[in-house]
Protein backbone atom coordinates (compact mmCIF):
# COMPACT_ATOMS: atom_id res chain seq x y z
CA UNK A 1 -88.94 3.96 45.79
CA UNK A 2 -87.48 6.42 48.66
CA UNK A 3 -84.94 4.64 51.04
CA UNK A 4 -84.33 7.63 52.99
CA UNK A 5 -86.92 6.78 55.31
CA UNK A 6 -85.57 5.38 57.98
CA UNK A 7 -87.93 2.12 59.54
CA UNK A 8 -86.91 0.60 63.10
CA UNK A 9 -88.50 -2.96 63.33
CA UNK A 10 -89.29 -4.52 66.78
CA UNK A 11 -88.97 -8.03 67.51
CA UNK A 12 -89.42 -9.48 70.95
CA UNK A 13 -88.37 -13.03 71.26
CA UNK A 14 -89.25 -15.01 73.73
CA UNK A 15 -88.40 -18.51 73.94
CA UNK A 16 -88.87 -18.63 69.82
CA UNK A 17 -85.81 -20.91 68.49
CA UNK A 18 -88.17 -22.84 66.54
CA UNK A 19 -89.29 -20.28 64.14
CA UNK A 20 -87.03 -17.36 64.89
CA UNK A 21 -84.06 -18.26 61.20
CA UNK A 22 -87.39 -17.74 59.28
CA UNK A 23 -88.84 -14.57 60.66
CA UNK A 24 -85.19 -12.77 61.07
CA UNK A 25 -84.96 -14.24 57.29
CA UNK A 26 -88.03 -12.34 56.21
CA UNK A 27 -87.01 -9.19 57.61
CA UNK A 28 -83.52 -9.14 56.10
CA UNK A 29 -84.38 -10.06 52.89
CA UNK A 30 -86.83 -6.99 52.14
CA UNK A 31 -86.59 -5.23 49.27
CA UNK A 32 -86.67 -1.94 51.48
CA UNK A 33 -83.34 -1.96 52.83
CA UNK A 34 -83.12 1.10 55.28
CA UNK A 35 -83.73 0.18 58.64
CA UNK A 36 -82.92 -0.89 61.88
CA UNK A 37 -83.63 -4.20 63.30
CA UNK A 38 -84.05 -4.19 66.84
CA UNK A 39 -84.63 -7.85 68.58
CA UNK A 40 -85.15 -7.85 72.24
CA UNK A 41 -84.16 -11.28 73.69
CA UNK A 42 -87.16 -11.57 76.38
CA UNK A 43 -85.17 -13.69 78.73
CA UNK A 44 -85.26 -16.72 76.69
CA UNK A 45 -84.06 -20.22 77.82
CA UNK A 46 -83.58 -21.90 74.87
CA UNK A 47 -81.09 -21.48 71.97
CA UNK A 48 -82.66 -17.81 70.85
CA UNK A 49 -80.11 -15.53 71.91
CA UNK A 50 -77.32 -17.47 69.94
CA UNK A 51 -79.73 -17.37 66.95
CA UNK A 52 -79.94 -13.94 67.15
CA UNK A 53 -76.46 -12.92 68.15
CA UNK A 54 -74.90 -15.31 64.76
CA UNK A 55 -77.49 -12.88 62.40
CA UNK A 56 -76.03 -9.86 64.25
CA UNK A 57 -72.58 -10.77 63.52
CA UNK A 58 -73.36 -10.54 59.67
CA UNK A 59 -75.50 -7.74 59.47
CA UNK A 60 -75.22 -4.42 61.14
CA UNK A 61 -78.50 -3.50 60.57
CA UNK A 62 -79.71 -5.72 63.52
CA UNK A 63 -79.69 -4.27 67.51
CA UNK A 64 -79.75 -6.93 70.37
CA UNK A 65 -80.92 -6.09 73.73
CA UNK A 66 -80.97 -9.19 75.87
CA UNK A 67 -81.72 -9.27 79.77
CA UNK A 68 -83.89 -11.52 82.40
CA UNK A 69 -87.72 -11.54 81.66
CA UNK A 70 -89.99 -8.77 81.59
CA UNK A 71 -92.74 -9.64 79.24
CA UNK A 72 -93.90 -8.13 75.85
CA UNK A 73 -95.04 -4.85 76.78
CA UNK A 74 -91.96 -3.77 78.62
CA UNK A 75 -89.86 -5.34 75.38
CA UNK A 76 -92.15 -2.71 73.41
CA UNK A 77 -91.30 0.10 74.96
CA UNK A 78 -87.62 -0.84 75.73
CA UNK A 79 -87.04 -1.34 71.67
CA UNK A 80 -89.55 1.73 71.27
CA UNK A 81 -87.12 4.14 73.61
CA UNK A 82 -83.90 3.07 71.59
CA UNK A 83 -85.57 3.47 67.78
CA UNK A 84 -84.25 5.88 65.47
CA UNK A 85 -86.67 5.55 62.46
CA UNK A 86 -89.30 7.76 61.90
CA UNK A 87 -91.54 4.84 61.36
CA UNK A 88 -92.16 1.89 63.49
CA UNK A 89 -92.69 -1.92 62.34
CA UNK A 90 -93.87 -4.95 64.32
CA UNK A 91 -92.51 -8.20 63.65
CA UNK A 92 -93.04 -11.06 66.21
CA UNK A 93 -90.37 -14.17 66.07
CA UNK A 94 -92.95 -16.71 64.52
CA UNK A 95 -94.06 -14.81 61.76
CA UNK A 96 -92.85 -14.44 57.72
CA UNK A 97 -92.93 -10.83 56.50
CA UNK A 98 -93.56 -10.83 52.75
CA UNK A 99 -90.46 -8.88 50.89
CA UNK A 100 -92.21 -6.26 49.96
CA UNK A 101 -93.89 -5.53 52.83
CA UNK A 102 -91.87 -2.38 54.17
CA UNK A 103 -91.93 -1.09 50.63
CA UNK A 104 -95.11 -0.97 50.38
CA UNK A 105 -96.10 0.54 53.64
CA UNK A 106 -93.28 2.85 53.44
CA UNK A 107 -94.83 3.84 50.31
CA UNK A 108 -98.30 4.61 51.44
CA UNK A 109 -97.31 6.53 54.36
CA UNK A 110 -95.40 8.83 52.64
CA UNK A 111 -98.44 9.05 49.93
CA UNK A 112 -101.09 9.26 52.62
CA UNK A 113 -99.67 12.00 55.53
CA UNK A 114 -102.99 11.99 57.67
CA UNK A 115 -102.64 8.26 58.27
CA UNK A 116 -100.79 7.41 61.75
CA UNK A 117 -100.70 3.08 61.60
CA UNK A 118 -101.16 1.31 58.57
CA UNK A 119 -101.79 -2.76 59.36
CA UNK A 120 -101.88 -5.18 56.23
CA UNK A 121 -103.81 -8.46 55.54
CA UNK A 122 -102.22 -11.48 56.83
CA UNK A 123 -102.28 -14.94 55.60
CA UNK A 124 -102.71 -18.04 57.94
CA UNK A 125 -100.38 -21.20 58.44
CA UNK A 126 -99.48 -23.43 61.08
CA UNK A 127 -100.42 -26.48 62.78
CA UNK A 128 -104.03 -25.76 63.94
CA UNK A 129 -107.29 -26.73 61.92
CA UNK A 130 -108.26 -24.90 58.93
CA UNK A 131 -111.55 -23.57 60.95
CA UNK A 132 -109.36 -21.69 63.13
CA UNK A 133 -107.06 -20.56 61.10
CA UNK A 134 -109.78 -19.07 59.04
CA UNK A 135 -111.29 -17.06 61.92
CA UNK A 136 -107.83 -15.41 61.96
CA UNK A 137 -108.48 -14.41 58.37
CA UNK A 138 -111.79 -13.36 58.97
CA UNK A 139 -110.84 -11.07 61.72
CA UNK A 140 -107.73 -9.61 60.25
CA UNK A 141 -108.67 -9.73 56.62
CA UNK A 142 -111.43 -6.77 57.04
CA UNK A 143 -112.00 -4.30 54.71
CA UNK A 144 -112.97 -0.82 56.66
CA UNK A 145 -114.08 2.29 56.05
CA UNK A 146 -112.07 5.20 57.86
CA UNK A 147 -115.32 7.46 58.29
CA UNK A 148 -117.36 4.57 61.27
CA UNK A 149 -113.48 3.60 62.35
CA UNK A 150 -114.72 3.51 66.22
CA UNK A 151 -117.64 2.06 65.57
CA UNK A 152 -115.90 -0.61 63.86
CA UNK A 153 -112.90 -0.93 66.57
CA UNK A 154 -115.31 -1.02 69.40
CA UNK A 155 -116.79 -4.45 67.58
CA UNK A 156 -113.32 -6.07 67.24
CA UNK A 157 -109.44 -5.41 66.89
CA UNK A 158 -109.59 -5.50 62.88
CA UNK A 159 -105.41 -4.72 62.23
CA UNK A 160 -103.08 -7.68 63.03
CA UNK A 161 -100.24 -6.50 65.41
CA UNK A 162 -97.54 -8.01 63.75
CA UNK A 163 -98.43 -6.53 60.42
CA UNK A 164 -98.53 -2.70 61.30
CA UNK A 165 -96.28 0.12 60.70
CA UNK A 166 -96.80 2.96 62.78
CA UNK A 167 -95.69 6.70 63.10
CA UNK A 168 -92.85 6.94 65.50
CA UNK A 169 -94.24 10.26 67.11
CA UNK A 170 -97.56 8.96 67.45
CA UNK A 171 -96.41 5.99 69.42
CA UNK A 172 -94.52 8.65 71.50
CA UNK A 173 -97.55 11.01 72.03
CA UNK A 174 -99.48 7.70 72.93
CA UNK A 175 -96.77 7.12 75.69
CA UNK A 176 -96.05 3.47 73.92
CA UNK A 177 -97.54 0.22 74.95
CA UNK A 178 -99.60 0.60 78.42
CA UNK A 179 -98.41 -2.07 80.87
CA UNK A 180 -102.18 -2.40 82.23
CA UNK A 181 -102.92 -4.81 79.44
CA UNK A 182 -100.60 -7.37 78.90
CA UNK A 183 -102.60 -10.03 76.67
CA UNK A 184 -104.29 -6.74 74.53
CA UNK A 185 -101.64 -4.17 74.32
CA UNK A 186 -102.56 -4.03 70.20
CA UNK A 187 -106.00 -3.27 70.52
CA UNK A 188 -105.42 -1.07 73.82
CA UNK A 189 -103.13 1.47 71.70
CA UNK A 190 -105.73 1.34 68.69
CA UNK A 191 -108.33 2.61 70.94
CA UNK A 192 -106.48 5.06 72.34
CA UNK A 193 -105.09 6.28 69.07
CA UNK A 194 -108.52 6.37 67.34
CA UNK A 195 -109.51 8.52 70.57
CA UNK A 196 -107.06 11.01 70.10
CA UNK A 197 -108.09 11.20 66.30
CA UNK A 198 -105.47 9.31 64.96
CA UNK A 199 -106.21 7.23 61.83
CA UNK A 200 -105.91 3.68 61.41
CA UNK A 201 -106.12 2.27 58.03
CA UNK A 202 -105.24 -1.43 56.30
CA UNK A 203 -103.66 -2.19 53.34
CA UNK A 204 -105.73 -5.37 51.87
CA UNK A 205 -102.86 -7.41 50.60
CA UNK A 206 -101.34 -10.17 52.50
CA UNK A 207 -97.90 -9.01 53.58
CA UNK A 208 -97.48 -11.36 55.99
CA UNK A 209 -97.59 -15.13 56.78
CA UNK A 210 -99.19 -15.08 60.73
CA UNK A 211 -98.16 -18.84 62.17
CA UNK A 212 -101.38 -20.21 64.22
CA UNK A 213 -100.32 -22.44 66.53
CA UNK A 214 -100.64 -23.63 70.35
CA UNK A 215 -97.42 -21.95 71.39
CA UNK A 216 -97.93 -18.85 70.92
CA UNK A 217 -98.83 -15.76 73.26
CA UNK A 218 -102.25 -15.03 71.54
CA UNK A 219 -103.53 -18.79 71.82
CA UNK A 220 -102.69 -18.82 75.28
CA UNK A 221 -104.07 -15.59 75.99
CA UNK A 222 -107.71 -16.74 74.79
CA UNK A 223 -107.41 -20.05 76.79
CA UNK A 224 -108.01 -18.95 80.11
CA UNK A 225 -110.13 -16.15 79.01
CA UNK A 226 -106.53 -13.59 79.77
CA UNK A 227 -107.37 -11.47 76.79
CA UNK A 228 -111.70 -11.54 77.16
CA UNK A 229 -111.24 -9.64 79.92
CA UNK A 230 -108.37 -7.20 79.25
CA UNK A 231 -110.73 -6.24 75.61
CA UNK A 232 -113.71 -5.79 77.89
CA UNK A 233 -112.15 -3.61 80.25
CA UNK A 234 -109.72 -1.95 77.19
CA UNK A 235 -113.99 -1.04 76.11
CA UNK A 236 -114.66 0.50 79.04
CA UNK A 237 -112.04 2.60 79.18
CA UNK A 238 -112.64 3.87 75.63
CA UNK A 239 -116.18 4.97 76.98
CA UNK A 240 -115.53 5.37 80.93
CA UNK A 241 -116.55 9.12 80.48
CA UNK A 242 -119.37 8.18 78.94
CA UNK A 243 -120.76 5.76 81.54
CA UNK A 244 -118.76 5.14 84.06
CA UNK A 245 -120.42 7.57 86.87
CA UNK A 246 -123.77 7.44 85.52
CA UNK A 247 -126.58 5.63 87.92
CA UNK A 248 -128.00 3.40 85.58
CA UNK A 249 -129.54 -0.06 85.07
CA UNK A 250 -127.76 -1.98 81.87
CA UNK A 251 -128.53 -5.16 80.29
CA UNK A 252 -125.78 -7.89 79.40
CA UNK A 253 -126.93 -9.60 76.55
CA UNK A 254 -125.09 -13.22 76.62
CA UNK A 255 -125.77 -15.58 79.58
CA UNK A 256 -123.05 -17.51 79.04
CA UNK A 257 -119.00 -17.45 80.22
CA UNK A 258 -118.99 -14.11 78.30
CA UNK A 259 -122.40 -12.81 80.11
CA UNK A 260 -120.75 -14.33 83.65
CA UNK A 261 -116.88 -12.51 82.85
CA UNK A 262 -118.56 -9.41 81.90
CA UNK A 263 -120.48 -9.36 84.68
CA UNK A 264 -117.53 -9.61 87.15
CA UNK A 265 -115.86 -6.80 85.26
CA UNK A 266 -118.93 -4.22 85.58
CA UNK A 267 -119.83 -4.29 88.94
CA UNK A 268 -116.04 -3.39 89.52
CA UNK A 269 -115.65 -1.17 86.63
CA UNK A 270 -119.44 0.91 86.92
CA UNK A 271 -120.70 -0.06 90.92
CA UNK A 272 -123.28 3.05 90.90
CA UNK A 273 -124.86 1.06 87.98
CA UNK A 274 -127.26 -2.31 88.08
CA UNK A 275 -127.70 -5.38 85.97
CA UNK A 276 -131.15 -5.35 85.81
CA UNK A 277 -131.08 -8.52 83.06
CA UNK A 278 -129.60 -10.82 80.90
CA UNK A 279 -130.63 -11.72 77.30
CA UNK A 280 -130.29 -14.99 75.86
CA UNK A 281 -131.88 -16.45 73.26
CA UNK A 282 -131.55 -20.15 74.23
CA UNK A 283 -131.59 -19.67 78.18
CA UNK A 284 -133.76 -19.29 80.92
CA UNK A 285 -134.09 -19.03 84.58
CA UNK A 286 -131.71 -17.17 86.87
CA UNK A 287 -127.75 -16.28 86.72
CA UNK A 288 -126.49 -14.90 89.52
CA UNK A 289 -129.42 -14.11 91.01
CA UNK A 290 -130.29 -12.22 87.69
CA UNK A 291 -133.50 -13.23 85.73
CA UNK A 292 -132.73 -14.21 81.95
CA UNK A 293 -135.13 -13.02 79.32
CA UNK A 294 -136.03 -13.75 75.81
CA UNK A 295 -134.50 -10.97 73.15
CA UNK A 296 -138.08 -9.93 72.60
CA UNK A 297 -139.04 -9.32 76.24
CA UNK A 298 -136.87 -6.44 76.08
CA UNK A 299 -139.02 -4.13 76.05
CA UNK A 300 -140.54 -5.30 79.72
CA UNK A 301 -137.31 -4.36 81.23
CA UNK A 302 -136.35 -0.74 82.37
CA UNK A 303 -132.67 0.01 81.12
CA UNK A 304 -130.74 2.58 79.86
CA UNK A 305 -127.79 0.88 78.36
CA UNK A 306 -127.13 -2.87 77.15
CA UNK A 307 -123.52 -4.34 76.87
CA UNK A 308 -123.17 -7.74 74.62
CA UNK A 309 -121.47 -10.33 75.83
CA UNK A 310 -121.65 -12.94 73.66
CA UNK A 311 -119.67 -13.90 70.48
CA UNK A 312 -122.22 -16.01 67.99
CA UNK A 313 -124.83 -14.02 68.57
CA UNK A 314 -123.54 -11.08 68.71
CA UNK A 315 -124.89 -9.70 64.92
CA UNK A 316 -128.34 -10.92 66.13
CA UNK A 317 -127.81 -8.93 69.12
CA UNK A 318 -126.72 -5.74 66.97
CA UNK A 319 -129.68 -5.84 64.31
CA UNK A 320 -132.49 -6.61 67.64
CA UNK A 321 -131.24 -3.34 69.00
CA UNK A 322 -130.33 -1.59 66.03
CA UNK A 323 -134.26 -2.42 65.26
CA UNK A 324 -135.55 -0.80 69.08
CA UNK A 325 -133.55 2.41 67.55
CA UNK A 326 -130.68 2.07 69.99
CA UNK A 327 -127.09 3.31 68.60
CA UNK A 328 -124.16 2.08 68.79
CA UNK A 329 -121.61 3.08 71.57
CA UNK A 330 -124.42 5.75 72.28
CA UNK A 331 -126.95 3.26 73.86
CA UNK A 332 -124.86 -0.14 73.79
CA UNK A 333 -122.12 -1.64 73.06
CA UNK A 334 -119.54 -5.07 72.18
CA UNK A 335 -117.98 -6.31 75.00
CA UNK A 336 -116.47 -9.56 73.41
């Protein structure tokens, strides 16, 4: 194994005494040994800082920043700035990395030159029920083929951020993290990266133990609907050029909260354009002063693009339109 490549991990940590021995654990105990280990102490409150700073006296590898709170994103790009390795890991403070998790991705960068971020498969634990933690799996745990990659990002953020190891001069021709998207700054810089034609790719082993539970940022995020609408509008800006000057009349198939959030988002985000319809298969009646159709009155409607909104019947959706001879990101596309 080569351990001349140099990795620099980034951990934010904010407020994460209760897991934080573990994760800084996993990390030091790989079995690839060169790297830096930069932890940026978010502001915490609690006893994280002195966690961090007793690890730091023993091993030189580690890098503390510590200052008031700035959030996630600016930790990113602060540890980002500072990082000497030519490839980047993620680590958050309530995760396990698997020991030979840098090995192996160090590996199959240096084997595979074209690829730019390499995410692995992630295994579940924590406190919340086993349904949920298996959607996590689901997600994550997604085998993909590199040839429909933005067909397949545009669906769903498929990598786990936490598990990735990325390209240090990508990142940097990426311009890092963007602060516009605080609770979706993973699947904002796959976008963009898959945009510029860089290529994504998983390994599909689980190299990491991701802890489910109601403290952290990304269960938050989905509670008050914080990281629905920063995917839907990280979408739009993947295909602004496409559609965002056009006059046009779209469809949002979903009349539920996803139907009513996306709608908020469009008439900001396209206002030349007009929702001329909803599609629901259980609903009917009016939404905002918007009739709601059946899936096969459709074709009664004049529209030139269709945007789903909705999350269980979103395959359904897919395989109606798919059917009508519409294509993907061409004539519609996955808002949620």
């Amino acid at each position: 194994m080569n351990y001349l490549t140099e990795v620099s991990v980034l951990m934010p940590v904010f407020n994460g005494e209760k897991y934080l021995k573990e994760s800084i654990e996993s990390i030091l105990n790989q079995t690839y040994n060169n790297f830096e280990f930069i932890i940026i102490n978010d502001g915490s409150t609690d006893n994280s800082l002195h966690i961090i700073n007793e690890y730091a006296k023993k091993d030189n590898r580690i890098v503390v920043i510590s200052r008031k709170n700035k959030g996630l994103v600016y930790s990113l790009n602060e540890g980002l700035a500072i990082a000497k390795g030519e490839y980047v890991a993620r680590m958050d403070c309530d995760d396990v990395s698997m020991p030979e998790r840098f090995g192996k991705q160090v590996q199959y960068m240096e084997q595979n030159r074209e690829v730019s971020i390499i995410g692995t498969f992630i295994q579940t634990f924590g406190i919340l029920d086993e349904q949920i933690k298996t959607k996590y799996e689901r997600w994550f745990n997604f085998k993909f083929d590199t040839k429909n990659i933005e067909e397949i990002f545009l669906k769903r953020c498929v990598i786990c951020h936490p598990s990735v190891m990325m390209r240090k001069k990508v990142l940097q021709d990426l311009n890092g993290y963007s602060y516009k998207y605080k609770c979706a700054e993973d699947y904002d810089l796959w976008l963009r990266a898959i945009k510029k034609g860089y290529k994504l790719a998983q390994l599909e082993e689980k190299l990491i133990k991701y802890r489910v539970h109601t403290e952290s940022k990304s269960y938050k995020d989905n509670q008050d609907y914080s990281a629905i609408k920063d995917v839907i509008n990280i979408k739009l800006d993947y295909v602004q050029n496409m559609i965002g000057n056009k006059n046009m009349n779209y469809i949002i198939w979903g009349a539920g909260n996803g139907g009513a959030i996306a709608e908020n988002i469009l008439k900001y985000r396209i206002p030349n354009s007009k929702l001329v319809g909803y599609i629901d298969k259980y609903k009917k009646g009016i939404l905002n002063n918007i009739s709601i159709y059946k899936p096969d009155e459709i074709k009664k409607i004049n529209f030139d693009y269709v945007f789903i909104a909705t999350v269980p019947g979103r395959e359904e959706a897919e395989e109606y339109l798919n059917k009508l001879g519409l294509i993907s990101i061409k004539n519609y596309i996955h808002l949620i």
